[in-house]
Protein backbone atom coordinates (compact mmCIF):
# COMPACT_ATOMS: atom_id res chain seq x y z
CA UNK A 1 0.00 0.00 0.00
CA UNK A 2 1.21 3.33 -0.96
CA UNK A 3 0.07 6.51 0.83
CA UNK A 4 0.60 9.93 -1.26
CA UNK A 5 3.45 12.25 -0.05
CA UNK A 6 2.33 15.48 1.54
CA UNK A 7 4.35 18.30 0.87
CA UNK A 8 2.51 21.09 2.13
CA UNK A 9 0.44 20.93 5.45
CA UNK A 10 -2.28 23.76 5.91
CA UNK A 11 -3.21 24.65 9.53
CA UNK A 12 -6.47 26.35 9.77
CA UNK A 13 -6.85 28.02 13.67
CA UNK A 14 -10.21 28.37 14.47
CA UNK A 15 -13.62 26.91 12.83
CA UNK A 16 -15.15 27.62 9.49
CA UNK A 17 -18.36 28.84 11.52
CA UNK A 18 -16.16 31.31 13.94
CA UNK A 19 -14.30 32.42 10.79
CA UNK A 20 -17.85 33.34 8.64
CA UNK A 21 -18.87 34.94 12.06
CA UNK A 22 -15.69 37.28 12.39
CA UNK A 23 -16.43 38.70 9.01
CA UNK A 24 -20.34 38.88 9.42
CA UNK A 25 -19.65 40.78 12.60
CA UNK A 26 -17.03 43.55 10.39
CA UNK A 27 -19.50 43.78 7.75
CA UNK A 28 -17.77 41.74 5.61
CA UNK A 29 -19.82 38.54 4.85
CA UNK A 30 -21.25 39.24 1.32
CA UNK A 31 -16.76 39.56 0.74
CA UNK A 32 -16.25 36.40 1.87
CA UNK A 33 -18.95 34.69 0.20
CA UNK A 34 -17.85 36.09 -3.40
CA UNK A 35 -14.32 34.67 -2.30
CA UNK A 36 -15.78 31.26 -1.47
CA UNK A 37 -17.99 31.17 -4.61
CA UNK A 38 -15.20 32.02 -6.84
CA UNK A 39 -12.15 30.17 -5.90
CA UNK A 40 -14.73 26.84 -5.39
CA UNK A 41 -16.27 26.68 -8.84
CA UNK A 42 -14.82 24.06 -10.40
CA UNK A 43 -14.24 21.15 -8.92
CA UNK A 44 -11.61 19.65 -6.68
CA UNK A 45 -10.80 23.35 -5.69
CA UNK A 46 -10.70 25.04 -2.40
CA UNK A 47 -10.40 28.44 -0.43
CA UNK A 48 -7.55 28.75 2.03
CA UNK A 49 -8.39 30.37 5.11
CA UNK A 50 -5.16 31.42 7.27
CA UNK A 51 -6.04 32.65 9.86
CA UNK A 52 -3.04 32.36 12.06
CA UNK A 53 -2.60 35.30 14.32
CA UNK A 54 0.24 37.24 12.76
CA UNK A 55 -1.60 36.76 9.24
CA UNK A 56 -2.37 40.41 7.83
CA UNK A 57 -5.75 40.48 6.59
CA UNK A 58 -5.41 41.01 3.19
CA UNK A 59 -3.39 38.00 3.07
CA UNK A 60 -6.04 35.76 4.77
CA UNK A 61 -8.05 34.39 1.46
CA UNK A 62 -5.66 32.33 -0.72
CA UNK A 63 -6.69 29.60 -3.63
CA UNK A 64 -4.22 27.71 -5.72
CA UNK A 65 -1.57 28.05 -3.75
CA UNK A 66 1.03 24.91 -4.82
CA UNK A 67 4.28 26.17 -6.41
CA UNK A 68 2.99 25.31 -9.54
CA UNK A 69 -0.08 27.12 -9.43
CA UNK A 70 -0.49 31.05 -9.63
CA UNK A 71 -1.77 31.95 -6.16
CA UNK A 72 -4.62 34.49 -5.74
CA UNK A 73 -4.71 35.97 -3.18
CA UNK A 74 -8.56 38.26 -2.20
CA UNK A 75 -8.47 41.08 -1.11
CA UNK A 76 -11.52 43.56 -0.05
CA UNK A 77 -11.87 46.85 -1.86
């Protein structure tokens, strides 16, 4: 049996439901949403969350982020 080799590990501190709460409390919900809609429409894909402490937050909302992938990176306006 073979298991695949991880090369990256992504820590996510905190819950999805705490993190959707933090930006409907700063007015930012209908942000996040686009983000999530966007970066998750086709499949297989995925949103990045970081939201490690020291994180600025226009760095928090990453998709393709693999070194052979062009990272975006959302920002709010």
């Amino acid at each position: 049996m073979t298991t695949p080799a991880i090369t990256k590990v992504l820590y996510c501190y905190g819950e999805l439901n705490e993190t959707i709460l933090g930006y409907e409390r700063e007015g930012r919900l209908k942000f996040f949403v686009a983000c999530y809609n966007d970066a998750t429409k086709d499949p297989y894909s995925y949103l990045l969350v970081d939201m490690h402490p020291q994180t600025p937050d226009n760095m928090r909302l990453k998709t393709y982020i693999y070194p052979s992938e062009n990272t975006i990176t959302y920002v709010p306006k």
